[in-house]
Protein backbone atom coordinates (compact mmCIF):
# COMPACT_ATOMS: atom_id res chain seq x y z
CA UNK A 1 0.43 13.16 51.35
CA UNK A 2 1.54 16.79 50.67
CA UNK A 3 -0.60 16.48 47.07
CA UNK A 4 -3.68 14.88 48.90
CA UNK A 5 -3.68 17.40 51.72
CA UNK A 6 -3.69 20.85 49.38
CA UNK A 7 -6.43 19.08 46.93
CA UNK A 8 -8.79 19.18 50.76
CA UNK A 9 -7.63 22.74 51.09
CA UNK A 10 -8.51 23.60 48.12
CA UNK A 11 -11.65 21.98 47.61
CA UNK A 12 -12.74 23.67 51.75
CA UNK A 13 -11.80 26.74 50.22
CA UNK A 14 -13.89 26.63 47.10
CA UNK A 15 -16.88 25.22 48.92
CA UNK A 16 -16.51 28.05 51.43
CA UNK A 17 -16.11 30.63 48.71
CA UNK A 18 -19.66 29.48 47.39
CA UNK A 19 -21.41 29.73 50.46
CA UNK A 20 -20.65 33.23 51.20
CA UNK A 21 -20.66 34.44 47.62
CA UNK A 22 -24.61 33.85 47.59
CA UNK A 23 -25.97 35.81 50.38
CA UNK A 24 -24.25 38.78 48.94
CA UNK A 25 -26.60 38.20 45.02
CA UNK A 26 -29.62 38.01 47.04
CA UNK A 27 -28.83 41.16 48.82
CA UNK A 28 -28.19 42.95 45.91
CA UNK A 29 -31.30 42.88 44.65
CA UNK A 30 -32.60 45.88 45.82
CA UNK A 31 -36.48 46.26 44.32
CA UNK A 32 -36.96 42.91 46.23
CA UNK A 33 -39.88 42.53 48.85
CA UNK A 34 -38.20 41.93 52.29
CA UNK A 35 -39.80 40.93 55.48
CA UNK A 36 -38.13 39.23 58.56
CA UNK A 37 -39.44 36.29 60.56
CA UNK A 38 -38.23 34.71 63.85
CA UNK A 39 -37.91 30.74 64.76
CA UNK A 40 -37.75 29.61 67.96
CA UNK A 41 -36.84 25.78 68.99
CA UNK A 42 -36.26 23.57 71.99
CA UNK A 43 -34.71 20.11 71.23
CA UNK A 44 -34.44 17.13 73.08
CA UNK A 45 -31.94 14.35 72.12
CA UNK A 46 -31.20 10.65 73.52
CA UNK A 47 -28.37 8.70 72.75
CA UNK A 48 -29.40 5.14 72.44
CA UNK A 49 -25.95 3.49 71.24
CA UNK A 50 -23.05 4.90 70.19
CA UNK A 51 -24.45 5.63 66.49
CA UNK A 52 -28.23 5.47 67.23
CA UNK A 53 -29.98 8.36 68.31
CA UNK A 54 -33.28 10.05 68.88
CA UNK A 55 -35.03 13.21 69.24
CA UNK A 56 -37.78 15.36 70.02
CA UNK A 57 -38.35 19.15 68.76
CA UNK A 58 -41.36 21.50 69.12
CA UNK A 59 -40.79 24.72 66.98
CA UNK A 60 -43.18 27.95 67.30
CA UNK A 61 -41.82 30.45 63.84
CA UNK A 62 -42.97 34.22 64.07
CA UNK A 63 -43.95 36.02 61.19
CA UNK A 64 -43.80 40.11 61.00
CA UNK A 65 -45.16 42.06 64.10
CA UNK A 66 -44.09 38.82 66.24
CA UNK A 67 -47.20 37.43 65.14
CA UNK A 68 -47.60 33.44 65.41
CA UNK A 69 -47.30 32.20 61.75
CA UNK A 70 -46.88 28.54 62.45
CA UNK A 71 -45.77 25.47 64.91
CA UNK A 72 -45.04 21.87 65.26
CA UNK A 73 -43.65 18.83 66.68
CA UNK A 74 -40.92 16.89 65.12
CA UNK A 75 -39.42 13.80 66.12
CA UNK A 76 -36.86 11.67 64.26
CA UNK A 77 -33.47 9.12 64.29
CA UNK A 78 -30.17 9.54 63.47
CA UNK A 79 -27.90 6.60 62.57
CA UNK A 80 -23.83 6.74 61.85
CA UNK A 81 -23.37 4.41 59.15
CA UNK A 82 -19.68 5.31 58.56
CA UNK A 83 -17.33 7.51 60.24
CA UNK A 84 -17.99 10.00 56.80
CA UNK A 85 -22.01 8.83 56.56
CA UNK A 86 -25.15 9.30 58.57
CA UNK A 87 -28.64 8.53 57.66
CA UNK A 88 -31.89 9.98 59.82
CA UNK A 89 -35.42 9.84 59.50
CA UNK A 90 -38.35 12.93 61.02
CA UNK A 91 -42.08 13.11 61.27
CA UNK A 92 -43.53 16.67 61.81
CA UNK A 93 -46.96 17.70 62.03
CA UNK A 94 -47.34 21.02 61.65
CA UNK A 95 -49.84 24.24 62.57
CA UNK A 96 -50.50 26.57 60.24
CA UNK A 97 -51.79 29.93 61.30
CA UNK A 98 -53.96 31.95 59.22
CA UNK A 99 -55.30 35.22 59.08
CA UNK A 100 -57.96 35.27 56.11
CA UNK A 101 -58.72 31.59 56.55
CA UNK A 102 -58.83 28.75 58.43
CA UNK A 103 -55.93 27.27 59.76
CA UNK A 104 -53.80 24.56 58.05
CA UNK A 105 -52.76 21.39 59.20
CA UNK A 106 -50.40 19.49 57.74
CA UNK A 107 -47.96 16.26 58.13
CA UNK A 108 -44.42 15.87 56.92
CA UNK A 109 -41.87 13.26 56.50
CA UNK A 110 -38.59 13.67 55.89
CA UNK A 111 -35.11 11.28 55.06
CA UNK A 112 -31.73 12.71 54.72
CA UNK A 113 -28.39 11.17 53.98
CA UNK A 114 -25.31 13.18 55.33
CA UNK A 115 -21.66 13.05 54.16
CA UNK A 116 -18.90 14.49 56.22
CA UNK A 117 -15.35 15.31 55.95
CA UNK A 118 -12.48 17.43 58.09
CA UNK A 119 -9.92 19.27 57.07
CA UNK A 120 -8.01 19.79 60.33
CA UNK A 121 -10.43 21.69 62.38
CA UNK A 122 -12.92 22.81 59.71
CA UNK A 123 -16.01 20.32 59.29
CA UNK A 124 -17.72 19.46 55.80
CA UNK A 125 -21.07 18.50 55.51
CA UNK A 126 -23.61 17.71 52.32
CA UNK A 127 -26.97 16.65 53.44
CA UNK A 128 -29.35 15.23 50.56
CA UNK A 129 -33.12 15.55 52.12
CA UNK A 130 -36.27 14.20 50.63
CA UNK A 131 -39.14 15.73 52.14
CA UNK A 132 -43.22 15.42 51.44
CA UNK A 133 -46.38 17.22 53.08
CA UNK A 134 -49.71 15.69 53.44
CA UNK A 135 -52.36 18.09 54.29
CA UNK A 136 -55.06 17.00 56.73
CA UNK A 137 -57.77 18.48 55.19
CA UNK A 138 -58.05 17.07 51.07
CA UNK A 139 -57.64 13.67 50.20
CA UNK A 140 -54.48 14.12 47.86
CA UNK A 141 -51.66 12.20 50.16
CA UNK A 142 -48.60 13.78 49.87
CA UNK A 143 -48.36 15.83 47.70
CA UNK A 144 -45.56 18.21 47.66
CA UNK A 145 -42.31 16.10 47.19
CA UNK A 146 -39.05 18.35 47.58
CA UNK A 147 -35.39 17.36 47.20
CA UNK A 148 -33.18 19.81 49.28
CA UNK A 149 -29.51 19.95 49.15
CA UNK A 150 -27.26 21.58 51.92
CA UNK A 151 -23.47 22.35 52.03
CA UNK A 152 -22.34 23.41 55.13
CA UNK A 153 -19.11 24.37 56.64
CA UNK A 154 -17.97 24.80 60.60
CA UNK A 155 -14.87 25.68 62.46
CA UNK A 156 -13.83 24.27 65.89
CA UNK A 157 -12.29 27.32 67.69
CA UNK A 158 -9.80 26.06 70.01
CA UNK A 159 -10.44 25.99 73.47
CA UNK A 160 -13.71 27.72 72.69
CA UNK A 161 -17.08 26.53 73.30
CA UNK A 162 -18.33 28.62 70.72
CA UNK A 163 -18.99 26.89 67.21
CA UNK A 164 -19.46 29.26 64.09
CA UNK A 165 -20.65 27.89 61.13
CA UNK A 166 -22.18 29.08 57.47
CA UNK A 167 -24.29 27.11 54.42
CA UNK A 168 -26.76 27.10 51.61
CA UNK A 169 -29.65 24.94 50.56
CA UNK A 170 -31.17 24.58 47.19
CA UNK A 171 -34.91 23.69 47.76
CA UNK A 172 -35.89 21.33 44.53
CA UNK A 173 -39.21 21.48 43.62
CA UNK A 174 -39.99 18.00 42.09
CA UNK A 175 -43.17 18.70 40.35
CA UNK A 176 -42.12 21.90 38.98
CA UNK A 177 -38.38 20.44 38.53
CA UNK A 178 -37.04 23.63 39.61
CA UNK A 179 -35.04 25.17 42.18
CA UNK A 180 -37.48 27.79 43.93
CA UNK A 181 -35.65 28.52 46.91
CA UNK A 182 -33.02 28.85 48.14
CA UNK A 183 -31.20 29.44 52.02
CA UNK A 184 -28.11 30.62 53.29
CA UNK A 185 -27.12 30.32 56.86
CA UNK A 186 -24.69 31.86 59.15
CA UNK A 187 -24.75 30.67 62.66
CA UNK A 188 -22.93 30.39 65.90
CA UNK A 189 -23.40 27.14 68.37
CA UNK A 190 -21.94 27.49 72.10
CA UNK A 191 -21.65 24.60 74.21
CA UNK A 192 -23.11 25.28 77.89
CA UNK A 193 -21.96 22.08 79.22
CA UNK A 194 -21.47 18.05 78.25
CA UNK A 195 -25.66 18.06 77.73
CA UNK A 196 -26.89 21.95 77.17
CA UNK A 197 -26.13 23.60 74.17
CA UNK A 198 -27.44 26.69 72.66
CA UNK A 199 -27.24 28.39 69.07
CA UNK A 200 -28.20 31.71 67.20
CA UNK A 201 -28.55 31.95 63.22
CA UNK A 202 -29.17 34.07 60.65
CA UNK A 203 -31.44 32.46 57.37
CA UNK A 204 -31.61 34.39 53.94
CA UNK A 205 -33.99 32.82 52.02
CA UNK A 206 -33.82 33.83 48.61
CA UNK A 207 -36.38 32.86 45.51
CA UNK A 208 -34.90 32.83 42.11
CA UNK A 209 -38.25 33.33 40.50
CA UNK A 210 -39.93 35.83 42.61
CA UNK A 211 -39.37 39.71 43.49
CA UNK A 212 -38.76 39.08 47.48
CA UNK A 213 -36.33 37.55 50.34
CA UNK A 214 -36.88 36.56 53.92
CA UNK A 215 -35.03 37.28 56.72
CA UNK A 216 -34.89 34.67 59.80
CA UNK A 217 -33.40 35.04 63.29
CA UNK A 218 -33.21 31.46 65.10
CA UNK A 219 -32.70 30.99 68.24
CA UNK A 220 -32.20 26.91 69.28
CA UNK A 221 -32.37 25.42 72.72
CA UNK A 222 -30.25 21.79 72.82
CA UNK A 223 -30.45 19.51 75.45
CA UNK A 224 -28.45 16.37 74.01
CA UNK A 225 -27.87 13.05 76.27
C-alpha cells in the first residue's frame, strides 16, 4: 500500500513538474511576436442521469484592441463510463471575423475520451480530442483533422470554494503530422453556489515552428444543473 501510494506521488509530481516547466521555454523566447487576446463564455449544463449530461455554450474571443475576432455556439454530451473514464461529444459552428476579407464560417466536431485519477485531493486528468472543421464556403468536407492531447492537474482547497488548476495541450496536426501548437493553462474555478460557478484563466499558446506566442485571458460563466 505504502509502495503503491509513493509510485501516485511520484508520478503527480512529475506530471506537475511538466506542466509548469513549459510556460517558462515559451517565455524565454524573447525575439518572439506577442499579442494578447481575450475569451469570453457562458455555459449552460443539464444533468440528465447520473452519468449523462448535456450542454450549451456560446463563446465571443477578442483579438488585440478588444476587437471581435470570432464567435460560436457549441453544444455537446458528456457520458461517465467508469469512475476513471468519460467520453463526450460537441458540435460548434463558428464566426469568423475578418478585416481584409469576408468573413468565415465554419463547422466543427469534436470527440474526446477523458481519464482521471486522485491522489488525495489533487485531480488527474488526460483528455485525447479528435477534432475536424468544415468550412461553409468550398466543397472540401472536413478538412482539417487535429488530435489534441491535454494533461491537467487541480487541487481541492479545503473548505474553499475556490478551485486552482494548471495544464498543457499538444495540438497534432494530422496532415502535417506535427505538433504546431501548443497551450498551457493556469486557472482558478470558484464555486458560487450548488448551480453557479465561475472561472478565470490564463492560456499561453506557444508554436514550435513559428517566431510568436499568444496570450489569452478567459473569463467562464457556469450554470450547471
Amino acid at each position: 500500500m505504502l509502495r503503491k501510494n509513493l509510485f501516485r506521488l511520484i508520478f503527480a509530481i512529475a506530471c506537475t513538474g511538466i506542466i509548469i516547466a513549459g510556460p517558462f521555454r515559451a517565455l524565454a523566447q524573447e525575439e518572439a511576436e506577442t499579442e494578447w487576446n481575450i475569451w469570453t463564455s457562458f455555459e449552460i449544463k443539464k444533468d440528465i442521469t447520473d452519468r449523462l449530461s448535456a450542454f450549451v455554450a456560446p463563446q465571443v474571443r477578442f483579438a488585440e484592441q478588444f476587437e471581435v475576432d470570432e464567435y460560436f455556439i457549441q453544444a455537446g454530451v458528456e457520458y461517465e463510463l467508469f469512475n476513471f473514464l468519460d467520453i463526450a461529444g460537441n458540435y460548434r459552428y463558428l464566426i469568423n471575423e475578418r478585416t481584409n476579407k469576408s468573413t468565415e464560417y465554419f463547422h466543427r466536431i469534436a470527440f474526446d475520451l477523458v481519464g482521471k485519477h486522485d491522489v488525495k485531493r489533487l485531480g488527474l486528468q488526460l483528455r485525447t480530442r479528435y477534432s475536424n472543421y468544415d468550412e461553409l464556403d468550398d466543397n472540401e468536407g472536413f478538412n482539417d483533422a487535429t488530435m489534441r492531447y491535454r494533461l491537467k492537474s487541480d487541487y481541492d482547497i479545503q473548505n474553499s470554494r475556490f478551485k486552482p488548476s494548471i495544464g498543457v495541450e499538444f495540438f497534432h496536426q494530422l496532415q502535417d503530422r506535427e505538433i504546431n501548437k501548443i497551450r498551457y493553462i493556469a486557472e482558478v474555478a470558484y464555486k458560487i453556489d450548488k448551480v453557479h460557478d465561475i472561472s478565470v484563466s490564463y492560456l499561453l499558446h506557444a508554436y514550435p515552428n513559428q517566431d510568436r506566442r499568444t496570450n489569452i485571458l478567459t473569463l467562464d460563466y457556469q450554470i450547471d444543473f
